[in-house]
C-alpha atoms as a PDB file:
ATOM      1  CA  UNK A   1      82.299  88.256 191.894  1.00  0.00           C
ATOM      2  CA  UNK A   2      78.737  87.657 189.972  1.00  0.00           C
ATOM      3  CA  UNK A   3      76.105  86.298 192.142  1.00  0.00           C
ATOM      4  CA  UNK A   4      73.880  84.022 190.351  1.00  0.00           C
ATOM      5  CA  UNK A   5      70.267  82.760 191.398  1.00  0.00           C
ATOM      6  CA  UNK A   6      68.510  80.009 189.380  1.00  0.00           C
ATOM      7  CA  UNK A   7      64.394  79.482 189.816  1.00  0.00           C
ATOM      8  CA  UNK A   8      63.320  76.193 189.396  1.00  0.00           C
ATOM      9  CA  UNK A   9      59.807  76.129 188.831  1.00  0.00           C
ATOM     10  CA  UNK A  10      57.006  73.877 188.099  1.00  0.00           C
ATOM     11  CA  UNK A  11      54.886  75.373 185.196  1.00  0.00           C
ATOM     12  CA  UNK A  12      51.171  75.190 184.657  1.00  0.00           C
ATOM     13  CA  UNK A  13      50.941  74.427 181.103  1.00  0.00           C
ATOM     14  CA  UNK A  14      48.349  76.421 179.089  1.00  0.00           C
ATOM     15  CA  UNK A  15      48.404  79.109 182.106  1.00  0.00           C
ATOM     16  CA  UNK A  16      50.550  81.861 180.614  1.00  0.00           C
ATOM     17  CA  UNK A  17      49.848  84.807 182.592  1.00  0.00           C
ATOM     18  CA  UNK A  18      49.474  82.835 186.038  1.00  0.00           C
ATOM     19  CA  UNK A  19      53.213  81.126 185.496  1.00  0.00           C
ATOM     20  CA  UNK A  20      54.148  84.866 184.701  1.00  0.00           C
ATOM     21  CA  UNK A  21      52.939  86.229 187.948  1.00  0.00           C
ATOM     22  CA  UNK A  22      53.746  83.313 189.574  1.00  0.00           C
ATOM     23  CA  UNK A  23      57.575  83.356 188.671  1.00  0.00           C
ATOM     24  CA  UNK A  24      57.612  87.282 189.220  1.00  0.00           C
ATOM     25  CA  UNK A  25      56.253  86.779 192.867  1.00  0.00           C
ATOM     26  CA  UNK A  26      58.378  83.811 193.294  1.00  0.00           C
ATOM     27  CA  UNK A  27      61.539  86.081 191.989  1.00  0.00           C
ATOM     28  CA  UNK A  28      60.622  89.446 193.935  1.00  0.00           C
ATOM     29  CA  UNK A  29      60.110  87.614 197.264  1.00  0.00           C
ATOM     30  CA  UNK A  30      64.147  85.879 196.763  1.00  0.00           C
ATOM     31  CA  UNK A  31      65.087  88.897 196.863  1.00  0.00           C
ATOM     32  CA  UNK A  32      68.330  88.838 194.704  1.00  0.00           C
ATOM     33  CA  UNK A  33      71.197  91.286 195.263  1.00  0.00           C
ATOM     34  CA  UNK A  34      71.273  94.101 192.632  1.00  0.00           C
ATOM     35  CA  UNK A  35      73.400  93.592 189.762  1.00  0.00           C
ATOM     36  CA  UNK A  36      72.761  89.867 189.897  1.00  0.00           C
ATOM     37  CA  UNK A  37      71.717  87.231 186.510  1.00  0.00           C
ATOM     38  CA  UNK A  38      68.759  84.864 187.409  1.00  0.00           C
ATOM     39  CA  UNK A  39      67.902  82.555 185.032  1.00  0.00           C
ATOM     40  CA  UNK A  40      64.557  80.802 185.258  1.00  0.00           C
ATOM     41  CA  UNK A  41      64.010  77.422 183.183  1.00  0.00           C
ATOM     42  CA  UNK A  42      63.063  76.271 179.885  1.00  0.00           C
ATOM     43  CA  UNK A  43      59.555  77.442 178.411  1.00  0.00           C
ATOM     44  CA  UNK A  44      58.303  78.495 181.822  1.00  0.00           C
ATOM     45  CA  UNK A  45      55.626  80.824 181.274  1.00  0.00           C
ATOM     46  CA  UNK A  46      54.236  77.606 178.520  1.00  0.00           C
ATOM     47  CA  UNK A  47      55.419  74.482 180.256  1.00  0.00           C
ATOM     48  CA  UNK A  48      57.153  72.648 177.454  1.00  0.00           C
ATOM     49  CA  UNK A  49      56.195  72.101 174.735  1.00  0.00           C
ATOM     50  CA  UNK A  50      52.459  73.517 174.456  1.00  0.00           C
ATOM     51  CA  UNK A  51      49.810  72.134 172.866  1.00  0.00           C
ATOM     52  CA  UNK A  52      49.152  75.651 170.739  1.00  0.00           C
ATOM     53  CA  UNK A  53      52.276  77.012 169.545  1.00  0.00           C
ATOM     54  CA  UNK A  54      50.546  80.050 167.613  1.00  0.00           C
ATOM     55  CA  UNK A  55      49.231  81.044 170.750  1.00  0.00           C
ATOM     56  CA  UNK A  56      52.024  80.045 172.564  1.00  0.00           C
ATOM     57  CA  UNK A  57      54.786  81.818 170.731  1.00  0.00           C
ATOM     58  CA  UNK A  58      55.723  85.353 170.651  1.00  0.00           C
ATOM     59  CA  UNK A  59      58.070  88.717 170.042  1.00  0.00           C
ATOM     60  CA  UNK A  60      60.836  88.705 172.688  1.00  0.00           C
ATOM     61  CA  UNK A  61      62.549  92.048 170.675  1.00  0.00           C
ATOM     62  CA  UNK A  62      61.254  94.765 173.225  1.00  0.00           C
ATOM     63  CA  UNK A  63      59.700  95.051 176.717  1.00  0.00           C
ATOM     64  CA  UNK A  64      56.248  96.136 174.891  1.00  0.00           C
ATOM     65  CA  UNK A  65      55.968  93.291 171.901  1.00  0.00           C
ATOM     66  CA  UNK A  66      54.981  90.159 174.273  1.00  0.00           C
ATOM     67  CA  UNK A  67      53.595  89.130 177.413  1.00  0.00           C
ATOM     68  CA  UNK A  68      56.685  87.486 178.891  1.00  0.00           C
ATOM     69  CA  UNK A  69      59.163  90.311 177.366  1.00  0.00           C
ATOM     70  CA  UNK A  70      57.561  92.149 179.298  1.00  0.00           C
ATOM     71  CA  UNK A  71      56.859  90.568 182.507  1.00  0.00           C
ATOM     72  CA  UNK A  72      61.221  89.692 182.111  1.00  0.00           C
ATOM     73  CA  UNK A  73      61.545  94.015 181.879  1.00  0.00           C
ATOM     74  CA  UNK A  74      59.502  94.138 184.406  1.00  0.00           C
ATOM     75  CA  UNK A  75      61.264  91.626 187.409  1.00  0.00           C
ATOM     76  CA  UNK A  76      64.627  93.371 185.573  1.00  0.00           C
ATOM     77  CA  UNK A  77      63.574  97.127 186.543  1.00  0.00           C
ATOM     78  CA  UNK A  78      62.008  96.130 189.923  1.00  0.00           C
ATOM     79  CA  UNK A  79      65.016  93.978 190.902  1.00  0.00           C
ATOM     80  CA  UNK A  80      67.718  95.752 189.344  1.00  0.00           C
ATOM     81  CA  UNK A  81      69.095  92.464 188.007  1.00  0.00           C
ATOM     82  CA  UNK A  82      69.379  91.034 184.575  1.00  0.00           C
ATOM     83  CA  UNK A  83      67.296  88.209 183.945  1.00  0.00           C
ATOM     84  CA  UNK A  84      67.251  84.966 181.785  1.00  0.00           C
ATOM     85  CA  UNK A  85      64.114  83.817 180.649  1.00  0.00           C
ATOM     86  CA  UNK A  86      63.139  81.709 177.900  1.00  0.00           C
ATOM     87  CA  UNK A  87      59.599  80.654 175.777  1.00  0.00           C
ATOM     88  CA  UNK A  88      58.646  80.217 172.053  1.00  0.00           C
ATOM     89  CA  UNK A  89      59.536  83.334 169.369  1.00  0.00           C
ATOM     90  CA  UNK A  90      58.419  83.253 165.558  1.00  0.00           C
ATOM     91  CA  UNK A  91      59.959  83.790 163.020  1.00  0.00           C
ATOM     92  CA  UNK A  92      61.503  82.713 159.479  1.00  0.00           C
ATOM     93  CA  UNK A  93      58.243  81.036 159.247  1.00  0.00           C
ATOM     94  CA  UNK A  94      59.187  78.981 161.827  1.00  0.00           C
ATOM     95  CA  UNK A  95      59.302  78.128 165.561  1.00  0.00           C
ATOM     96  CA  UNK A  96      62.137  78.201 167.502  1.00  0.00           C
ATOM     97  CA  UNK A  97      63.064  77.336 171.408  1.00  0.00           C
ATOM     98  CA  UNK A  98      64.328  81.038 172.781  1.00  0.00           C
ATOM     99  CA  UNK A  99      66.049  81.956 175.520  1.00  0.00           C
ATOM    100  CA  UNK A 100      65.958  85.822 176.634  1.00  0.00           C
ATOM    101  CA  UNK A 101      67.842  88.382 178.303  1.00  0.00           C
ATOM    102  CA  UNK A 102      66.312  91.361 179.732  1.00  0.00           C
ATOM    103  CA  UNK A 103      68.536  93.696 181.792  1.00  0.00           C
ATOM    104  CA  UNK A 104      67.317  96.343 183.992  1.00  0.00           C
ATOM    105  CA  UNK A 105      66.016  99.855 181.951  1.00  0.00           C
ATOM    106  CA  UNK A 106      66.309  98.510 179.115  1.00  0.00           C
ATOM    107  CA  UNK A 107      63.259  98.369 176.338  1.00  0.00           C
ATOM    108  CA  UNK A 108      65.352  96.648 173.928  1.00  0.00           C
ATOM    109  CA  UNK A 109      66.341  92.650 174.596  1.00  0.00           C
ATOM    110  CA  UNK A 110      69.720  92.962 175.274  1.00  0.00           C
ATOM    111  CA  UNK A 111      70.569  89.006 174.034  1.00  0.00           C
ATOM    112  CA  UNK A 112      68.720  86.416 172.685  1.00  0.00           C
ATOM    113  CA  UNK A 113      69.532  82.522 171.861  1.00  0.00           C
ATOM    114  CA  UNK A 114      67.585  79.756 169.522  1.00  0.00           C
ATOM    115  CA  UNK A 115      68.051  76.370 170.883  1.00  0.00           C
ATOM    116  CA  UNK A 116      70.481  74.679 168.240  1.00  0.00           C
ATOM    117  CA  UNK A 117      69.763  70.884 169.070  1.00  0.00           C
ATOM    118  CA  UNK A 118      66.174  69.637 168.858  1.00  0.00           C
ATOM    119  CA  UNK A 119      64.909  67.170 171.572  1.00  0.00           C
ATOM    120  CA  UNK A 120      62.715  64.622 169.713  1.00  0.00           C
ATOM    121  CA  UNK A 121      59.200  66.290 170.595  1.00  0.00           C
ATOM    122  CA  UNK A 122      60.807  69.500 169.286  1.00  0.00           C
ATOM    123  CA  UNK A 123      61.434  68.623 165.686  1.00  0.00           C
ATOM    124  CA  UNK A 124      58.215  68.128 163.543  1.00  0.00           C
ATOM    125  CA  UNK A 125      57.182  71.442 164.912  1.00  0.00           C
ATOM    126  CA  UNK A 126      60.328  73.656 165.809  1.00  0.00           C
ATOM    127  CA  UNK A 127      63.274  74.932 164.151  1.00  0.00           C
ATOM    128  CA  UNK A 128      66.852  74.473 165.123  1.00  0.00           C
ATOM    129  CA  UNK A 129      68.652  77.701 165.856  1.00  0.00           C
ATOM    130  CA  UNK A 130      72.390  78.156 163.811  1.00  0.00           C
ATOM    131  CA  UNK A 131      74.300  80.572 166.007  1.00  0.00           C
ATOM    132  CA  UNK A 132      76.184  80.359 169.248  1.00  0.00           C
ATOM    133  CA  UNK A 133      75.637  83.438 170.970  1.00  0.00           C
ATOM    134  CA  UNK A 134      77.876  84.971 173.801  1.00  0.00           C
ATOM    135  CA  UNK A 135      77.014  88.078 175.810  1.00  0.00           C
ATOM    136  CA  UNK A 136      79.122  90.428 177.885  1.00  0.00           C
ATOM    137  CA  UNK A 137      78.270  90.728 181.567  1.00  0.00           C
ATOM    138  CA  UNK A 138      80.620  93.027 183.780  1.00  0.00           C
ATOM    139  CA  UNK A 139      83.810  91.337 182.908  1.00  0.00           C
ATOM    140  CA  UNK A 140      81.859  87.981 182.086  1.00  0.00           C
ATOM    141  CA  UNK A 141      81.399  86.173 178.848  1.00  0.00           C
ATOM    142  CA  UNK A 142      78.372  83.810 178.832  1.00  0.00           C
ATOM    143  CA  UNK A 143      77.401  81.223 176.546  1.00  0.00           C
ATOM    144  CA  UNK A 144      73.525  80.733 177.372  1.00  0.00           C
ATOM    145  CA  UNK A 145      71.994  76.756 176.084  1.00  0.00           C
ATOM    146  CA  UNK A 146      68.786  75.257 176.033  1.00  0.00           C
ATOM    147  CA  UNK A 147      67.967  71.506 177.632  1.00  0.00           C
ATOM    148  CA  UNK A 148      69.037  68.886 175.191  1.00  0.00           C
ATOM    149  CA  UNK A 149      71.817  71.142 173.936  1.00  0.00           C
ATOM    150  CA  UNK A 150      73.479  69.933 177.175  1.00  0.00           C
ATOM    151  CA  UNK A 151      74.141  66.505 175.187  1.00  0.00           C
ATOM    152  CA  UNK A 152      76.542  67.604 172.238  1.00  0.00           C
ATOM    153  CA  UNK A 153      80.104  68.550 174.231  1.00  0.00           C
ATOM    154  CA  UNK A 154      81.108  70.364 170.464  1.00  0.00           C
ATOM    155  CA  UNK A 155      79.190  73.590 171.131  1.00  0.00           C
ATOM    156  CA  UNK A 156      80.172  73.941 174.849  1.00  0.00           C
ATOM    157  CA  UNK A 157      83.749  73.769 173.708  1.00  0.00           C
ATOM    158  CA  UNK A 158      83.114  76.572 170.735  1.00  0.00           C
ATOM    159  CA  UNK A 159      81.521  78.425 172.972  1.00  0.00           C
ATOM    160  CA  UNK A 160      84.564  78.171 175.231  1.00  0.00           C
ATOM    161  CA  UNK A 161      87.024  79.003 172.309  1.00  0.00           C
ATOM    162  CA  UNK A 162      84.920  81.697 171.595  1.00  0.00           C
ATOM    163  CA  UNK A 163      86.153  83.265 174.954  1.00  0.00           C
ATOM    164  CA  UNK A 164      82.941  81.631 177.250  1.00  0.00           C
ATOM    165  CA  UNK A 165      83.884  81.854 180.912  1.00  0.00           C
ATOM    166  CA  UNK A 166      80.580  81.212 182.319  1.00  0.00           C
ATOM    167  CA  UNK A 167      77.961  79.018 180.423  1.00  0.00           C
ATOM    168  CA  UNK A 168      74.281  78.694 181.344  1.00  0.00           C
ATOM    169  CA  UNK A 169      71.551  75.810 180.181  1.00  0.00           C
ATOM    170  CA  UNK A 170      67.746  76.405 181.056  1.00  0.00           C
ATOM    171  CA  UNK A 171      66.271  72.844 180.652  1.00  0.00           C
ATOM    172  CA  UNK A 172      63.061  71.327 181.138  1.00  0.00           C
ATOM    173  CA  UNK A 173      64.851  67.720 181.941  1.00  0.00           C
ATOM    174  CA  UNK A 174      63.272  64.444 182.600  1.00  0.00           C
ATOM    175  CA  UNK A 175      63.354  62.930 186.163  1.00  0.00           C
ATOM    176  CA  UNK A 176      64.130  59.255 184.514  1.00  0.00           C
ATOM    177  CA  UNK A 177      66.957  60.834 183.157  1.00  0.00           C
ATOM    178  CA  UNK A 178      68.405  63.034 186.251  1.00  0.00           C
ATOM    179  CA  UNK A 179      72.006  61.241 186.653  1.00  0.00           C
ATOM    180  CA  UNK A 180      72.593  62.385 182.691  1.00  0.00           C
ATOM    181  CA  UNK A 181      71.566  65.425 183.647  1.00  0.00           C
ATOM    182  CA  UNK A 182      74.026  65.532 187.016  1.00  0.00           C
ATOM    183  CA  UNK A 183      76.455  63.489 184.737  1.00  0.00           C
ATOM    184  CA  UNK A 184      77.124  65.772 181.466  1.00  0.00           C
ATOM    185  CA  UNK A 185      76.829  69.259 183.508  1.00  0.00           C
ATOM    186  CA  UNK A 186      79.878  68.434 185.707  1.00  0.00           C
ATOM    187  CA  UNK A 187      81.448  67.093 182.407  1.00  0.00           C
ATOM    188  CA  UNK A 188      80.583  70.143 180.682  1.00  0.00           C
ATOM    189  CA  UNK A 189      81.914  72.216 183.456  1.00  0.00           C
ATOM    190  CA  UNK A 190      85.375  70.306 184.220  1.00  0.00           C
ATOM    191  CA  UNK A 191      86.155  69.629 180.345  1.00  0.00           C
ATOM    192  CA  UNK A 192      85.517  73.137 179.143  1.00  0.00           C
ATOM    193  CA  UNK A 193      87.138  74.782 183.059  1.00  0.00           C
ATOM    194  CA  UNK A 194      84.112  77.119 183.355  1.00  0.00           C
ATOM    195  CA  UNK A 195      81.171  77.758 185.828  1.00  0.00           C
ATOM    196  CA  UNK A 196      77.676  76.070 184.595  1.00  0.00           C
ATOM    197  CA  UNK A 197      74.477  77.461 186.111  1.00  0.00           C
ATOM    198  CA  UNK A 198      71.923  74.954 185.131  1.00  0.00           C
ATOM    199  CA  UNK A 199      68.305  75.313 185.669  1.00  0.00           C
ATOM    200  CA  UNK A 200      65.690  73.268 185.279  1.00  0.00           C
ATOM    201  CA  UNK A 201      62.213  72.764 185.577  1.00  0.00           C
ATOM    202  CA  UNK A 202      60.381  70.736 188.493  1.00  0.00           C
ATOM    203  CA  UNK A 203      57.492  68.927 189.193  1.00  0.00           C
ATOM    204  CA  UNK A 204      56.119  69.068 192.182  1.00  0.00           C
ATOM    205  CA  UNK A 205      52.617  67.142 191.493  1.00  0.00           C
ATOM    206  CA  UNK A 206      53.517  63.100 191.843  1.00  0.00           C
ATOM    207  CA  UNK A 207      50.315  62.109 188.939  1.00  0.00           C
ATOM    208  CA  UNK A 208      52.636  64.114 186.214  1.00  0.00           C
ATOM    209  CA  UNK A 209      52.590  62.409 183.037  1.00  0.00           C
ATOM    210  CA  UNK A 210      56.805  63.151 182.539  1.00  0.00           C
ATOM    211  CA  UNK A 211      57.801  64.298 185.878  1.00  0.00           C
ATOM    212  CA  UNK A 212      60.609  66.670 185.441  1.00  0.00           C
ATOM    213  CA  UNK A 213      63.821  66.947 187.401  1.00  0.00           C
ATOM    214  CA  UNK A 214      64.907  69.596 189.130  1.00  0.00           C
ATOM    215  CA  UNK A 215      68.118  69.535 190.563  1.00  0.00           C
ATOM    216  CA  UNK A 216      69.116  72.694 189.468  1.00  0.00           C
ATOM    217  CA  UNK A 217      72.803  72.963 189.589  1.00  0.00           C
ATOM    218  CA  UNK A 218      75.910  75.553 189.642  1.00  0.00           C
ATOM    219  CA  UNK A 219      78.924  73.684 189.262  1.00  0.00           C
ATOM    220  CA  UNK A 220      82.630  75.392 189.415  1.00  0.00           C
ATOM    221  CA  UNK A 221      85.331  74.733 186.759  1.00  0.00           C
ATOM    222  CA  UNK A 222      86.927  71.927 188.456  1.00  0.00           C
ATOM    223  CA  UNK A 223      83.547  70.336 188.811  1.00  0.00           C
ATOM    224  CA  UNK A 224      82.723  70.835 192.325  1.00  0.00           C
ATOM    225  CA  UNK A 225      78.533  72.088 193.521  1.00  0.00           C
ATOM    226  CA  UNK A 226      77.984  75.368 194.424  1.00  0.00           C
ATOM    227  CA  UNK A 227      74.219  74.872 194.710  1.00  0.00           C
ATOM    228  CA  UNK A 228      72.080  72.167 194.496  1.00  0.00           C
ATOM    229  CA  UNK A 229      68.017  72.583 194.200  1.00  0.00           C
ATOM    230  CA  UNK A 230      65.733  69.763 195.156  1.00  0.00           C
ATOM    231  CA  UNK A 231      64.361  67.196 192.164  1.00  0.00           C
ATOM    232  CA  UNK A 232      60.844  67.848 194.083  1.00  0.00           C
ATOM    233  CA  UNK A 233      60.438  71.288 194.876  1.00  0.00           C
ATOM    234  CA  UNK A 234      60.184  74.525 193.607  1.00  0.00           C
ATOM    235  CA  UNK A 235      63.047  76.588 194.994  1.00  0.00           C
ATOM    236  CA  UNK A 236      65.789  79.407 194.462  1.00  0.00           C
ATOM    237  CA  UNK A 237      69.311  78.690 195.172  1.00  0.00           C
ATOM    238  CA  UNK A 238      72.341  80.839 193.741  1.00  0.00           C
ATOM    239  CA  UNK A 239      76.042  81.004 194.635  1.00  0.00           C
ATOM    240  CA  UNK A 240      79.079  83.487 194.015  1.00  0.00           C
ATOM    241  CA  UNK A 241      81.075  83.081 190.703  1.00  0.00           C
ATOM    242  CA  UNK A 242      84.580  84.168 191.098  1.00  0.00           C
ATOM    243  CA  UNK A 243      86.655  85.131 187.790  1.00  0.00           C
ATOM    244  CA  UNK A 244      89.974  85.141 189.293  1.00  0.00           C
ATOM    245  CA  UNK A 245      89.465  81.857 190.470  1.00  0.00           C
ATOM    246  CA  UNK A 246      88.665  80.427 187.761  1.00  0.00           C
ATOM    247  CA  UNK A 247      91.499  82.307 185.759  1.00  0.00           C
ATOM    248  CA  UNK A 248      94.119  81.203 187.952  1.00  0.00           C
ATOM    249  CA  UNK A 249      93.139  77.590 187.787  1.00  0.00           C
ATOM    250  CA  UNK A 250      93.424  77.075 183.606  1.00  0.00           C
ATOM    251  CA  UNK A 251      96.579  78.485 184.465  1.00  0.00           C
ATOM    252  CA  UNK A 252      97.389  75.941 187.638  1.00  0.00           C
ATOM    253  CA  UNK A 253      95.905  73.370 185.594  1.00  0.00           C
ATOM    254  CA  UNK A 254      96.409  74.168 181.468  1.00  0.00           C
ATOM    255  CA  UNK A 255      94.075  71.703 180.180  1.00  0.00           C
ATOM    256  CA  UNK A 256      92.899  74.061 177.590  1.00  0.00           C
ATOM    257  CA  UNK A 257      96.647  75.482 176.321  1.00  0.00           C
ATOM    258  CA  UNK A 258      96.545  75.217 172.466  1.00  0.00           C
ATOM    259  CA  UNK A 259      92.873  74.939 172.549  1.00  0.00           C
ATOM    260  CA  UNK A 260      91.641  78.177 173.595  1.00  0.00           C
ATOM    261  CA  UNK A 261      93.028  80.876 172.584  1.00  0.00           C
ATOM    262  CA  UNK A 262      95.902  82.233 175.128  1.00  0.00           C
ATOM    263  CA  UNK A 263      93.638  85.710 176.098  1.00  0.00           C
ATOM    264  CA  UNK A 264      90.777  83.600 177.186  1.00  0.00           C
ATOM    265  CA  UNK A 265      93.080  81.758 179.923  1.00  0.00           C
END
């Protein structure tokens, strides 16, 4: 059993260090049982999409080369849980979308992903990441995307022929557009027969200029809710994945036989 815990959270954009201690505080106070994976959503410490992305942008390598590396290490040693975050990293000459993994005692960044499809706002200044990425957890293997990735069903199924049991999206998602969001994450989830942990940024103030979702979301493989947040509030929910469960139905249900390769059922 993994115990998961998503932390959707309204960010202040331009207010780096307060969404830092903010989301630490917010974290620490949950509570979560050792051993667990929190994710927290897309660009939090920024908001998305900054107005400065020099500023805004920075090392994710080790707990020591960035401000939200190391505020990640930090929640990961005092909770003894590995945590998702995700912000803006350099490099190539370039910006790209990050997600990062910190796990508890650990200087280095155990796993990193680059957002591989641009949202709109994203692609005069950003650039698109080339690799799916999966990363061993106990006797998990997670697939971690970013937002608009949610929208192209091809990488979700690589990810799931690559052996992805568990697949996780940190999004900053559009309240205009919430039942695509609802939509294409129980899609994701049923067509690919693998938990989703979805979370997503809120906005809690009404005068936002693009108020954002919420409705963070874990979804099972046959597309039921585990946990639904709020599309007003800033919350933490989380839920118990179950890897036998989800191993026993592909097999009660073999939607994936000559798709996936017969060790990943």
């Amino acid at each position: 059993m993994l115990k998961v815990y998503l932390v959707q959270f309204d960010s202040a954009k331009g207010h780096k260090s307060e969404n830092l201690d903010r989301a630490k505080k917010i974290i620490l106070e949950a509570k979560p049982i050792a051993g667990s994976l929190v994710l927290l959503p897309e660009m939090f410490a920024t908001g998305y999409v900054p107005t400065d992305l020099g500023d805004a942008a920075e090392d994710f390598s080790t707990n020591v080369s960035g401000e939200t590396a190391r505020t990640l290490s930090e929640i990961a040693n005092e909770t003894n849980c590995t945590i998702m975050g995700a912000g803006i990293t350099r490099a190539n000459h370039g910006f790209y979308n990050h997600v990062s993994i910190y796990k508890p005692n650990e200087a280095q960044e155990f796993c990193g992903y680059n957002k591989m499809n641009l949202f709109f706002p994203e692609k005069e200044s950003f650039k698109a990441g080339e690799n799916i990425n999966l990363f061993k957890f106990d006797n998990w293997s997670i697939a971690s995307f970013i937002c608009y990735d949610l929208r192209f069903p091809e990488i979700f199924r690589e990810a799931t022929k690559k052996g992805a049991n568990f697949i996780t999206i940190q999004a900053a998602w559009p309240a205009k557009r919430r039942a695509h969001w609802e939509t294409l994450l129980r899609a994701r989830a049923i067509e690919n027969q693998v938990y989703i942990a979805a979370v997503n940024a809120v906005s809690e103030s009404p005068d936002q200029k693009l108020p954002l979702a919420g409705t963070s979301l874990i979804i099972s493989p046959n597309g039921d809710i585990l946990a639904e947040a709020s599309h007003q509030n800033e919350e933490v929910i989380s839920a118990e994945l179950d890897l036998q469960a989800e191993r026993d139905y592909r097999k009660s249900f073999p939607v994936l036989e000559g798709v996936v390769p017969p060790e990943f059922l």
